[in-house]
N, C-alpha and C. Protein backbone atom coordinates (compact mmCIF):
# COMPACT_ATOMS: atom_id res chain seq x y z
N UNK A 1 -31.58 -27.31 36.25
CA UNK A 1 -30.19 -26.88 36.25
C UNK A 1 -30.10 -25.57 35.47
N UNK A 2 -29.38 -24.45 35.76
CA UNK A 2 -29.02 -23.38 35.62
C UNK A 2 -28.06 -22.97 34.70
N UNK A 3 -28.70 -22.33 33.62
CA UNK A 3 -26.83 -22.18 32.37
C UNK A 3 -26.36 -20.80 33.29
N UNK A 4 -25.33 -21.14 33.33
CA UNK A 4 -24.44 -19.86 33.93
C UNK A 4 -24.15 -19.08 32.35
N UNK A 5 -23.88 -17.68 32.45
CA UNK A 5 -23.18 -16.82 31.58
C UNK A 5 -22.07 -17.11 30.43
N UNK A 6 -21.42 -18.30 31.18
CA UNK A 6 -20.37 -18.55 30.73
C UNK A 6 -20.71 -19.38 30.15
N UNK A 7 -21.93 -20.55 30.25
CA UNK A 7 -22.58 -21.59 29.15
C UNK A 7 -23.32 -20.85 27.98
N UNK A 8 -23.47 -19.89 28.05
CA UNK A 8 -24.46 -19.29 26.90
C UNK A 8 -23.81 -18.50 25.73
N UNK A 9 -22.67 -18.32 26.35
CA UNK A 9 -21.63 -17.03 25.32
C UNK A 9 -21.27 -18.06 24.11
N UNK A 10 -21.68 -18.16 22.71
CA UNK A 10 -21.32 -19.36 21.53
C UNK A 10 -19.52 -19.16 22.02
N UNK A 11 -19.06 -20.44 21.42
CA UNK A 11 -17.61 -20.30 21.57
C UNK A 11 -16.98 -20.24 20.17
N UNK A 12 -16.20 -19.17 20.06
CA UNK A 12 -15.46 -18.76 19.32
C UNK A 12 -14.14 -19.83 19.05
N UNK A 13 -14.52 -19.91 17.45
CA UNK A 13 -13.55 -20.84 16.71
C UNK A 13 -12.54 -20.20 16.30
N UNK A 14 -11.12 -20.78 16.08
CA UNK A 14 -9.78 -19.93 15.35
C UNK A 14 -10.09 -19.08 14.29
N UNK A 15 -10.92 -18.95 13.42
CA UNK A 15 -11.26 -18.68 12.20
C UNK A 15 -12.36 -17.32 12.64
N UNK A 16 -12.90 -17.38 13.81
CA UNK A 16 -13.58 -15.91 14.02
C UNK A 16 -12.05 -15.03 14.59
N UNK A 17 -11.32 -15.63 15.59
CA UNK A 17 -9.99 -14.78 16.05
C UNK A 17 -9.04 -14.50 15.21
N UNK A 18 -8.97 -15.06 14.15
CA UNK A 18 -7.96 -14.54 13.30
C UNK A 18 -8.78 -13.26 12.36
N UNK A 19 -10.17 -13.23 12.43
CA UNK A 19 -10.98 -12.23 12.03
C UNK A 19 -10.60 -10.72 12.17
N UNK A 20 -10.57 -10.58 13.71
CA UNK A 20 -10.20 -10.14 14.46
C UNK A 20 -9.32 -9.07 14.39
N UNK A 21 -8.06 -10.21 14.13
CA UNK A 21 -6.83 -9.96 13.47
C UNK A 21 -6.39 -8.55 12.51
N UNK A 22 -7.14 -8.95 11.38
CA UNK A 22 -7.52 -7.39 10.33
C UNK A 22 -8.85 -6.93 10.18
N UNK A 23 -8.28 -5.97 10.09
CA UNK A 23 -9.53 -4.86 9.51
C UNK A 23 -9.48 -4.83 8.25
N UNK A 24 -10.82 -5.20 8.21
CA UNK A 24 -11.24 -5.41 6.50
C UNK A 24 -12.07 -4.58 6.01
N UNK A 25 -12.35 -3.96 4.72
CA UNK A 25 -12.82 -2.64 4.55
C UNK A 25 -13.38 -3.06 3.02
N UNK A 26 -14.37 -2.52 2.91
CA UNK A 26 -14.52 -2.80 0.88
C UNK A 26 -14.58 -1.69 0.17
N UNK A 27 -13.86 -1.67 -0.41
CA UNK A 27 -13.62 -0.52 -0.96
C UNK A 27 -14.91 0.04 -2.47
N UNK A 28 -15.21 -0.90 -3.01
CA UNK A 28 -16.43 -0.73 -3.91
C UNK A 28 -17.15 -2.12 -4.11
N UNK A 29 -17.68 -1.95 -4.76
CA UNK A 29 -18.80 -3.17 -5.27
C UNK A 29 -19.60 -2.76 -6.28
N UNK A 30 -19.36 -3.39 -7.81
CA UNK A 30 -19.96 -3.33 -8.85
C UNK A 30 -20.93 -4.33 -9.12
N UNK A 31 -22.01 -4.46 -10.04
CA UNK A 31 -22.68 -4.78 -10.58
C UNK A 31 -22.08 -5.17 -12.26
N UNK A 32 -21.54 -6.62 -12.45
CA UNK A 32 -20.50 -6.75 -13.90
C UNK A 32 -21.76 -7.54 -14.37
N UNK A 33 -21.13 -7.70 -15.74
CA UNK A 33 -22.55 -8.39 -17.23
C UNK A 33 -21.76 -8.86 -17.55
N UNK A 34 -21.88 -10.29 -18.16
CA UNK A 34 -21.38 -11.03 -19.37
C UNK A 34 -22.84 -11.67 -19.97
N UNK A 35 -22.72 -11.03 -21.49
CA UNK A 35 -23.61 -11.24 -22.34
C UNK A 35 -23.22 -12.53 -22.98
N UNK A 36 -24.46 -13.49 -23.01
CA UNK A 36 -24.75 -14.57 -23.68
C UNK A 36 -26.04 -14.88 -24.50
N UNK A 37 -25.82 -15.69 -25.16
CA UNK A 37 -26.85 -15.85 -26.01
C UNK A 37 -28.33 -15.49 -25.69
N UNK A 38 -28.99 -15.82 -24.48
CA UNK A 38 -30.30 -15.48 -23.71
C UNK A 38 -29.88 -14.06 -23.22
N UNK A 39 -29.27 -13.48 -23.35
CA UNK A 39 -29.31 -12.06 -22.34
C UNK A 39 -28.04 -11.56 -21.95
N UNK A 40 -27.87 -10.78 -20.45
CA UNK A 40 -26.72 -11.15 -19.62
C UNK A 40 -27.03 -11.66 -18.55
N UNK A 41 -25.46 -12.62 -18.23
CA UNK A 41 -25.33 -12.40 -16.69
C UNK A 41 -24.75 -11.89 -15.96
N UNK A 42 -26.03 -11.30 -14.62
CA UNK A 42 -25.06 -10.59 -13.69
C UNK A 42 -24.34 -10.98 -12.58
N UNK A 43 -23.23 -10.73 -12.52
CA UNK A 43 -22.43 -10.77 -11.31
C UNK A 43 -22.08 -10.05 -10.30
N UNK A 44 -21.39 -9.65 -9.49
CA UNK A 44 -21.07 -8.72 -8.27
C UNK A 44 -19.38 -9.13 -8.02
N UNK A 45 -18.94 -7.56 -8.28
CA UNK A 45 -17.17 -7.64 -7.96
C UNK A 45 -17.37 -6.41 -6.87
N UNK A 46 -15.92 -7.35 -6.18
CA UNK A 46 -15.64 -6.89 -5.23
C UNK A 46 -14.65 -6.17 -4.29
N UNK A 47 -14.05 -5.03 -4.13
CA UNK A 47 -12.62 -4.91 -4.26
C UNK A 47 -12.11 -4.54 -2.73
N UNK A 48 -11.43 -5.26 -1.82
CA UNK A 48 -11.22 -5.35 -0.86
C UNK A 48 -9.84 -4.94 -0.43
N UNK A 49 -9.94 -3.96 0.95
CA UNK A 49 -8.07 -3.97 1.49
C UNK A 49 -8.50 -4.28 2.76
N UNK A 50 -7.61 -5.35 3.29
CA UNK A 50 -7.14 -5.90 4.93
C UNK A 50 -6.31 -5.04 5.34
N UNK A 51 -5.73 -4.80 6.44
CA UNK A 51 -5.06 -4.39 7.15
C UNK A 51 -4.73 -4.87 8.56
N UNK A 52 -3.57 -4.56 9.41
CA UNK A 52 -3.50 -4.67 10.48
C UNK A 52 -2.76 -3.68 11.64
N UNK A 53 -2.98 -2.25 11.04
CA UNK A 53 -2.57 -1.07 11.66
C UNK A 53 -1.40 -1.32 12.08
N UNK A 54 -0.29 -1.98 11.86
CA UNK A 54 0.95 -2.32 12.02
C UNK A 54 1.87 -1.88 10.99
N UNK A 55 1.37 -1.60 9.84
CA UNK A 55 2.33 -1.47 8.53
C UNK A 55 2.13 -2.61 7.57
N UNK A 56 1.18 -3.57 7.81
CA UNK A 56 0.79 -4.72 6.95
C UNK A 56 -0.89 -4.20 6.75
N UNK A 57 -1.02 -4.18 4.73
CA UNK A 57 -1.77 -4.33 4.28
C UNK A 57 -1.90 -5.25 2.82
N UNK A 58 -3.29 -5.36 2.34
CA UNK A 58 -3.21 -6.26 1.26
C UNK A 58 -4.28 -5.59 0.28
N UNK A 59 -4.58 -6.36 -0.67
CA UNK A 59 -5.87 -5.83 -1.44
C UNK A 59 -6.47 -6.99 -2.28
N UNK A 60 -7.36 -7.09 -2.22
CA UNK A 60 -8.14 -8.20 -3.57
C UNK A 60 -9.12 -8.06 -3.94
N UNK A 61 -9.45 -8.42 -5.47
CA UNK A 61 -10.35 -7.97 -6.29
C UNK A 61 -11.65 -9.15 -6.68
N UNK A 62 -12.32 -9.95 -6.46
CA UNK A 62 -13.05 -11.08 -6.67
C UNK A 62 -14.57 -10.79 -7.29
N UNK A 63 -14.64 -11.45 -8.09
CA UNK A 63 -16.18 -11.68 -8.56
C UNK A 63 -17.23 -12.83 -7.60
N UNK A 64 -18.62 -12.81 -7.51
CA UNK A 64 -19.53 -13.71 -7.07
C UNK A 64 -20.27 -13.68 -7.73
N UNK A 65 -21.64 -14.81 -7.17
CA UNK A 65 -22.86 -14.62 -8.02
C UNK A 65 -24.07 -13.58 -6.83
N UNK A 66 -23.17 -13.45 -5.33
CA UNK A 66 -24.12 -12.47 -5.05
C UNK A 66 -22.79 -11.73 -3.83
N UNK A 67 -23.16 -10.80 -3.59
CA UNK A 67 -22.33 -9.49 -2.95
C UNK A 67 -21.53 -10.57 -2.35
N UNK A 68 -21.98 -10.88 -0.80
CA UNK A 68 -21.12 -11.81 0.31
C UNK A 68 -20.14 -12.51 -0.50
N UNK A 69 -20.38 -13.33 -1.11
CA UNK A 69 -20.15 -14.36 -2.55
C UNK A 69 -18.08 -13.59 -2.73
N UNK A 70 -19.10 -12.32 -3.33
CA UNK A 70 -17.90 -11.84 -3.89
C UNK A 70 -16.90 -10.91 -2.72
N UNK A 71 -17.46 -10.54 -1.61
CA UNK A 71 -16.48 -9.88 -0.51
C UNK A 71 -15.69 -10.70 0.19
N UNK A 72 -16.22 -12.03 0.41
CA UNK A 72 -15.48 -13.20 0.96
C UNK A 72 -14.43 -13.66 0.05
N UNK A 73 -15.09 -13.96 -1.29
CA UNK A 73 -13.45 -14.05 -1.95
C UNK A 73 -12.77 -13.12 -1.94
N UNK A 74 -12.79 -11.81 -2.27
CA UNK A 74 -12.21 -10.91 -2.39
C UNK A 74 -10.83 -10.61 -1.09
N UNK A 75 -12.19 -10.72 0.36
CA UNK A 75 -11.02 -10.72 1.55
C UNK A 75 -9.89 -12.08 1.98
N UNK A 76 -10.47 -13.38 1.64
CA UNK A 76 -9.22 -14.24 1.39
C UNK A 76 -8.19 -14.10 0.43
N UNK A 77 -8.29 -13.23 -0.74
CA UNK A 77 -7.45 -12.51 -1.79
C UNK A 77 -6.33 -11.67 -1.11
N UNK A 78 -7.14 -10.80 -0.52
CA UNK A 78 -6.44 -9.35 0.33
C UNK A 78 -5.70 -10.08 1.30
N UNK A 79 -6.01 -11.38 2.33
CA UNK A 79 -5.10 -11.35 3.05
C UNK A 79 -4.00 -12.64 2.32
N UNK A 80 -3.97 -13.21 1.53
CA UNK A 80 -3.18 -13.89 0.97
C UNK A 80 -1.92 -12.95 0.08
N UNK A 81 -2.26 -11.47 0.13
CA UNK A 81 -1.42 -10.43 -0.58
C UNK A 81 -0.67 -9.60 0.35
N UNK A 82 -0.97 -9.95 1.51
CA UNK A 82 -0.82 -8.96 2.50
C UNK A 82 1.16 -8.72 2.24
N UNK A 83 0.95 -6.98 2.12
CA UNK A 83 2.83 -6.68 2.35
C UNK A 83 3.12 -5.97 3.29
N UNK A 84 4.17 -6.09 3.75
CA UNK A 84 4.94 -4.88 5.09
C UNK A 84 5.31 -3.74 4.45
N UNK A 85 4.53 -2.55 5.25
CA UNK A 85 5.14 -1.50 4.62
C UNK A 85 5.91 -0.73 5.63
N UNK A 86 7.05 -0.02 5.19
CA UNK A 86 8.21 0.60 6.22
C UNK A 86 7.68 1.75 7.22
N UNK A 87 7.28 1.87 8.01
CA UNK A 87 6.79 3.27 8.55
C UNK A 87 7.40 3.79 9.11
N UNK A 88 7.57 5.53 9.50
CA UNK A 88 8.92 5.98 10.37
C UNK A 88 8.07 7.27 11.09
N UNK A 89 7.69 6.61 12.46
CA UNK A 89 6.71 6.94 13.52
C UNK A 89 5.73 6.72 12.77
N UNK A 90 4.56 7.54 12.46
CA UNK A 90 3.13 7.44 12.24
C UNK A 90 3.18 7.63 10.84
N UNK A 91 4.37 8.43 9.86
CA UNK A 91 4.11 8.43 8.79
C UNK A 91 4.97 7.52 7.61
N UNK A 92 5.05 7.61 6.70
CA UNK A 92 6.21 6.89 5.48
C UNK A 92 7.31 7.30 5.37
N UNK A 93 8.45 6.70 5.27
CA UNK A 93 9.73 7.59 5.32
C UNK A 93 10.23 8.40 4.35
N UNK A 94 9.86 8.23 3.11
CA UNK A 94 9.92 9.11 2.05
C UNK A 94 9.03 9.54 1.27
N UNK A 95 8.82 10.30 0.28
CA UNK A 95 8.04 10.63 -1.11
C UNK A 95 7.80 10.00 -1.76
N UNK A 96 6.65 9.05 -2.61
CA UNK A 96 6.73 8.32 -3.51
C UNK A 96 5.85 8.94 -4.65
N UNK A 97 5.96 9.02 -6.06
CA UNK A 97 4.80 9.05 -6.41
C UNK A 97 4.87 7.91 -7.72
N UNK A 98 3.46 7.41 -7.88
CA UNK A 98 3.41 6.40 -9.19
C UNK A 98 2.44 6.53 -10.30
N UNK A 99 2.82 6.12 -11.12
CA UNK A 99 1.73 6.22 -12.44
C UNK A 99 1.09 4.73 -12.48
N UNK A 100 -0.18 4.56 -12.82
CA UNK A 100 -0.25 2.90 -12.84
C UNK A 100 -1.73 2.99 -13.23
N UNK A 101 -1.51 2.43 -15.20
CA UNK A 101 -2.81 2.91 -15.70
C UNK A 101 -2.88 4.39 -15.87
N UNK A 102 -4.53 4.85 -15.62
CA UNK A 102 -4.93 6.23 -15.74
C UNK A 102 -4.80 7.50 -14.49
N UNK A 103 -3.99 6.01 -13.57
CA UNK A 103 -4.08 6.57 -11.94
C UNK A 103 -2.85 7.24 -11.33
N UNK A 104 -2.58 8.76 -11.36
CA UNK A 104 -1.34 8.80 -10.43
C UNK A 104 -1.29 9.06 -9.11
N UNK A 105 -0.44 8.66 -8.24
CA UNK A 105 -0.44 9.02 -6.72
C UNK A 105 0.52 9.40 -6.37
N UNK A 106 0.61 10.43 -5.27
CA UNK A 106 1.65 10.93 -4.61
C UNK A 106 1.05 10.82 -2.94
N UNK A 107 2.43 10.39 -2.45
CA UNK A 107 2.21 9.69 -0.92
C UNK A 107 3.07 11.03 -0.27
N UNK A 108 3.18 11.85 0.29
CA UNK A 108 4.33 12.87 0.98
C UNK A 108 4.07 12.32 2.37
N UNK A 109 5.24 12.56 3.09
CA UNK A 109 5.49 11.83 4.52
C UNK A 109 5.09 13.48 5.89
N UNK A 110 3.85 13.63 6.46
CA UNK A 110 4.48 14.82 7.17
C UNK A 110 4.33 14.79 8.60
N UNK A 111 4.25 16.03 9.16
CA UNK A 111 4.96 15.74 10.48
C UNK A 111 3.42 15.02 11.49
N UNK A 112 3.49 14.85 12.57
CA UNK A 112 3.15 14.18 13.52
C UNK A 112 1.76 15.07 14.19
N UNK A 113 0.42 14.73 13.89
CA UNK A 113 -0.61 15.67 14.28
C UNK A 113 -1.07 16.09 13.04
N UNK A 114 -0.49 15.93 12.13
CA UNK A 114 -1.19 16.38 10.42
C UNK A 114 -2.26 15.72 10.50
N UNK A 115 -2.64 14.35 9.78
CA UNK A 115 -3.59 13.37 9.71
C UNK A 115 -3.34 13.07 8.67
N UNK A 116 -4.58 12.18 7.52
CA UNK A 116 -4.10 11.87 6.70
C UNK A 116 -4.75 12.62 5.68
N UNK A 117 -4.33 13.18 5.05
CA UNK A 117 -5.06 14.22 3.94
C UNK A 117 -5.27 13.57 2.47
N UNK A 118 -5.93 12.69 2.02
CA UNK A 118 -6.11 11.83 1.49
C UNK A 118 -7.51 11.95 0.68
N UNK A 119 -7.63 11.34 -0.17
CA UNK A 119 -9.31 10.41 -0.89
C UNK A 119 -9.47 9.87 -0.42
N UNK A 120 -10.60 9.02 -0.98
CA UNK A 120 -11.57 8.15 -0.08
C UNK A 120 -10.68 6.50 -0.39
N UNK A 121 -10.25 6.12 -1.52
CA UNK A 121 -9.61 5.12 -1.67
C UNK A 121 -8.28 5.20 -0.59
N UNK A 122 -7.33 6.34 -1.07
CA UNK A 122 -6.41 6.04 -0.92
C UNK A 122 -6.58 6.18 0.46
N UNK A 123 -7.23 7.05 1.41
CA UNK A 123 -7.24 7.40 2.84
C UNK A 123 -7.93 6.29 3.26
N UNK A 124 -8.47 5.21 2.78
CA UNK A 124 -8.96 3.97 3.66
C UNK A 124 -7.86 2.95 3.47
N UNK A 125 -6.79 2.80 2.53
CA UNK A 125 -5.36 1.88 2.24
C UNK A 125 -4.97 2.50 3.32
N UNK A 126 -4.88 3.49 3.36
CA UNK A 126 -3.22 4.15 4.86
C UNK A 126 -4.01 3.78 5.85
N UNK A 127 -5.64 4.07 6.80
CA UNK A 127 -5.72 4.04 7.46
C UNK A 127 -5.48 2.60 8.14
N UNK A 128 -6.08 1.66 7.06
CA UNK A 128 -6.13 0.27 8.00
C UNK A 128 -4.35 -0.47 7.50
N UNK A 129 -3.58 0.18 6.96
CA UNK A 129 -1.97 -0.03 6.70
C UNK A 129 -1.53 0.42 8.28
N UNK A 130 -2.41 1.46 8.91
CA UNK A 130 -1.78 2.14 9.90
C UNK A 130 -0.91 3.32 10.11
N UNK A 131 -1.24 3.75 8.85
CA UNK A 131 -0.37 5.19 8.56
C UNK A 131 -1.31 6.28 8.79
N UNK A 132 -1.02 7.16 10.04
CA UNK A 132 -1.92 8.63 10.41
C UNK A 132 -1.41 9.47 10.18
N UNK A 133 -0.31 9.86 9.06
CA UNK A 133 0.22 11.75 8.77
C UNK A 133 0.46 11.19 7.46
N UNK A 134 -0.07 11.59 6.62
CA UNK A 134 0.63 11.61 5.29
C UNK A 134 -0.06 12.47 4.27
N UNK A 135 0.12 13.68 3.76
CA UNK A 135 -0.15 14.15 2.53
C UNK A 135 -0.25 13.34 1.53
N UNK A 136 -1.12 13.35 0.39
CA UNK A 136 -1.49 12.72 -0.64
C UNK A 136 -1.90 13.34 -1.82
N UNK A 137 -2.15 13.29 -2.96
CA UNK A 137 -2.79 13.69 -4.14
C UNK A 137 -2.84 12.68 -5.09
N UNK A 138 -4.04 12.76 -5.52
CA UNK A 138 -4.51 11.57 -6.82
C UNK A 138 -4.90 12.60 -7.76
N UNK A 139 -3.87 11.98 -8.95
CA UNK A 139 -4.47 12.67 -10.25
C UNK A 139 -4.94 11.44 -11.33
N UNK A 140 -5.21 12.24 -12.56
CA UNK A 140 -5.23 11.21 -13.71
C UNK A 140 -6.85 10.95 -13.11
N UNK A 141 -6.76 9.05 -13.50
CA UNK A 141 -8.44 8.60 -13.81
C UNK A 141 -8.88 8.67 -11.65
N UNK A 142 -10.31 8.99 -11.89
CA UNK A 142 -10.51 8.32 -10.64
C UNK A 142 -11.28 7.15 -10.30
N UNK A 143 -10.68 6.46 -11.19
CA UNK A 143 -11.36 4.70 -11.07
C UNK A 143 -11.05 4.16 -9.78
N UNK A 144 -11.86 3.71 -8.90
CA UNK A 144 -11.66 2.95 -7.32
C UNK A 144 -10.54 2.12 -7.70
N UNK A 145 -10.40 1.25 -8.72
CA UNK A 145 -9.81 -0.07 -8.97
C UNK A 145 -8.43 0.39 -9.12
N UNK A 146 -8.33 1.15 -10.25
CA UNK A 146 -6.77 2.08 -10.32
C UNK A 146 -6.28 2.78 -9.74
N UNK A 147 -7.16 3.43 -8.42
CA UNK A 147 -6.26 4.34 -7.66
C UNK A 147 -5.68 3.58 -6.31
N UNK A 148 -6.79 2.43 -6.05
CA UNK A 148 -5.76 1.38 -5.25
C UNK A 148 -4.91 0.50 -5.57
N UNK A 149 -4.86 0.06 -6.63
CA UNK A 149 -3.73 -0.41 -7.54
C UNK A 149 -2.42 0.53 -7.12
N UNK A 150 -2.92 1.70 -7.42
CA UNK A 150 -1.45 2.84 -7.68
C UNK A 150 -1.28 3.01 -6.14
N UNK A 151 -2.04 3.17 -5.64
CA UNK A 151 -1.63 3.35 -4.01
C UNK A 151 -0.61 2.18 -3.23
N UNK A 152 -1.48 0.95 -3.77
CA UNK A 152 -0.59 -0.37 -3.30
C UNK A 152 0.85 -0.75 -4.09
N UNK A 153 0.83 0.34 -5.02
CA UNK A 153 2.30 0.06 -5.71
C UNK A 153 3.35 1.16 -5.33
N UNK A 154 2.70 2.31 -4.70
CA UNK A 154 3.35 3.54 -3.92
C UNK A 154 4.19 3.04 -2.67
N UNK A 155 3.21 1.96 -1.88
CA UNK A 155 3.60 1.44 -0.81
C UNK A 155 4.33 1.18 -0.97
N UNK A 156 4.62 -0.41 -1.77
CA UNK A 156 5.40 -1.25 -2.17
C UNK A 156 6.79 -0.78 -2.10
N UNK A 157 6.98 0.47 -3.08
CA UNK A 157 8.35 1.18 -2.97
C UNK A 157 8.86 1.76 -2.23
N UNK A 158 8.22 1.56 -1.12
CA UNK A 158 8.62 2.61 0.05
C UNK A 158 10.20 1.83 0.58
N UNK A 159 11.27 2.46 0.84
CA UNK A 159 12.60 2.25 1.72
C UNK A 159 12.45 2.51 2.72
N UNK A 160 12.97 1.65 3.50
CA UNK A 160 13.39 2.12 5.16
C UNK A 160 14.29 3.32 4.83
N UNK A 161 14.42 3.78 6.11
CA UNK A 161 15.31 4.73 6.36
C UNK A 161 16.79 4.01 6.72
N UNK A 162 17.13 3.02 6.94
CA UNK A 162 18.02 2.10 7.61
C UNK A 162 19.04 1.79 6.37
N UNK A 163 18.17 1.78 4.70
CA UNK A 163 18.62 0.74 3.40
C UNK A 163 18.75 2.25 3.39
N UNK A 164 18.59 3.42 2.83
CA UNK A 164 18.76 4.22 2.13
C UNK A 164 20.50 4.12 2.26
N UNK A 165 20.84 4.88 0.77
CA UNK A 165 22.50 4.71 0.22
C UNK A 165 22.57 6.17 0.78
N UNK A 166 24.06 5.91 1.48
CA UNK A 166 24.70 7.32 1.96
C UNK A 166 25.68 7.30 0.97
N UNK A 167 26.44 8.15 0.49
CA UNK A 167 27.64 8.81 -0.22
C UNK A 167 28.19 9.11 0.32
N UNK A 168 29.82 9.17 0.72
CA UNK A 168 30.63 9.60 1.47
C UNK A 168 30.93 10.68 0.45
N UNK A 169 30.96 12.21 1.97
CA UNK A 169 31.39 13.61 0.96
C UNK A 169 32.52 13.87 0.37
N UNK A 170 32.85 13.97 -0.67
CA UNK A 170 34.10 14.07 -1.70
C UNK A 170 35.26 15.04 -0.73
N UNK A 171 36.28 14.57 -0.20
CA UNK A 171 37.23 15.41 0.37
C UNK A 171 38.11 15.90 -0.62
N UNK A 172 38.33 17.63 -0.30
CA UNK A 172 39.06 17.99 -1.40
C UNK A 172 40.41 18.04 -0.88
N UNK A 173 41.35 17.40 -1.97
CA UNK A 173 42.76 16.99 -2.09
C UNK A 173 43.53 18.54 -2.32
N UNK A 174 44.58 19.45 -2.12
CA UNK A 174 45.19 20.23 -2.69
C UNK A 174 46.10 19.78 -3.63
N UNK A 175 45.65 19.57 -4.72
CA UNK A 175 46.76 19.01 -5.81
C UNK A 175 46.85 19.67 -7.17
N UNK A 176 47.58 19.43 -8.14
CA UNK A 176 48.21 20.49 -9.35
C UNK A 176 46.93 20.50 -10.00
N UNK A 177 47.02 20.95 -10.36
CA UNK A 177 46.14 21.00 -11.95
C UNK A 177 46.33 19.36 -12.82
N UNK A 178 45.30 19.04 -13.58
CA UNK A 178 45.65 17.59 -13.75
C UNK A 178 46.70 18.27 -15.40
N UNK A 179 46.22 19.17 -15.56
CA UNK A 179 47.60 19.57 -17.13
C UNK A 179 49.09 19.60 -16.28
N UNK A 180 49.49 20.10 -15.40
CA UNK A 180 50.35 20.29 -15.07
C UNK A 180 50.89 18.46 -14.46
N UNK A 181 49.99 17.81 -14.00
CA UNK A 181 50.11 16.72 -13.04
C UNK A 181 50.50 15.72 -14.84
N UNK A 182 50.12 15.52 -15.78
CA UNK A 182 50.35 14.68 -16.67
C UNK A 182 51.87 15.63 -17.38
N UNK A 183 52.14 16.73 -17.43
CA UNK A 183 53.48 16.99 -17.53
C UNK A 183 54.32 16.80 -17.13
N UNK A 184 54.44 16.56 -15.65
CA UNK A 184 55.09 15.73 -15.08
C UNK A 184 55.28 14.35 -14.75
N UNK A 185 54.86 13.82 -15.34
CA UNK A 185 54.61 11.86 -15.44
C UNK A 185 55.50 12.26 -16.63
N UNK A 186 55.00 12.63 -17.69
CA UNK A 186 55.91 12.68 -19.38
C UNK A 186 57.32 12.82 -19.00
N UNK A 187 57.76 14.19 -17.82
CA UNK A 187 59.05 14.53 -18.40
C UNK A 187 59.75 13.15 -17.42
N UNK A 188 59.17 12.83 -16.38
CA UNK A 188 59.76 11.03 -15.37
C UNK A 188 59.97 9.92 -16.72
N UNK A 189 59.51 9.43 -17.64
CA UNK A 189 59.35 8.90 -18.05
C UNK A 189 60.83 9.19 -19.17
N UNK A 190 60.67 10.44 -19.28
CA UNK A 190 62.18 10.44 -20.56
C UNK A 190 63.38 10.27 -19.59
């Protein structure tokens, strides 16, 4: 008997399709020590952002006792964090910038065909967030850990365009002078 094509392909469980789902990216991987009495031990951290090119991204940070160890926790972290961020066409609808730690960021929104002019941290958060035009600048420390921190807190603040507060424009009244306008209340009153 004959396996057809269709007997040989393994079958895919819910847990590979929701894989699928985001794009997962690692952003670094350290080599950490905790010293004990015999020596140290080493560990492996891991710092992860999901995405789903929709405007939903996440981030998580996890330790292991070997790399996989620590990227697997790390990416069940990232998508258990996952937030919506507002987008308006391809880019952010406003300016943000944040301090957070040694890390500052500035997100600028620009036009359509720019790309993303970015670092290496922060330009791998927008890409798999799904944001393709946005000016950027990172100042301060350039720690991997703090500049996606500050990036994911840039997001965070982002407003729709929909919530932003309008002010209605002050219409000007032709009326007295307010000295003249309280002289006349005084002399009504006697």
């Amino acid at each position: 008997m004959a396996m057809s094509n269709r007997d040989r392909r393994p079958r895919r469980s819910p847990a590979d399709q929701e894989e699928k789902q985001y794009d997962e990216r690692t952003l670094d991987i350290d080599r950490v020590a905790r010293v004990v009495k015999g020596g140290r031990r080493f560990r492996f951290r891991a710092l992860v952002v999901v995405g789903d090119h929709k405007g939903g991204v996440g981030m998580g940070i996890a330790k292991g006792a070997d790399v996989t160890t620590a990227i697997t926790k790390a990416t069940e972290i990232a998508k258990k964090s996952l937030v919506r961020i507002p987008l308006y066409k391809t880019t952010i609808p406003h300016e943000v910038e944040v301090k957070l730690g040694g890390s500052r960021i500035l997100l600028k929104p620009a036009s359509i065909g720019t790309g993303l002019i970015a670092g290496s941290v922060v330009r791998t958060i927008l890409e798999v967030a799904g944001i393709n035009d946005v000016l950027s600048k990172s100042l301060g420390s350039s720690n991997k850990t703090n500049a996606a921190y500050a990036t994911m807190s840039a997001l965070q603040r982002l407003v729709p365009a929909k919530e932003w507060v309008h002010r209605p424009k002050r219409q000007t009244v032709e009326s007295k002078p307010p000295v003249a306008k309280a002289a006349a209340v005084t002399k009504e009153k006697k």
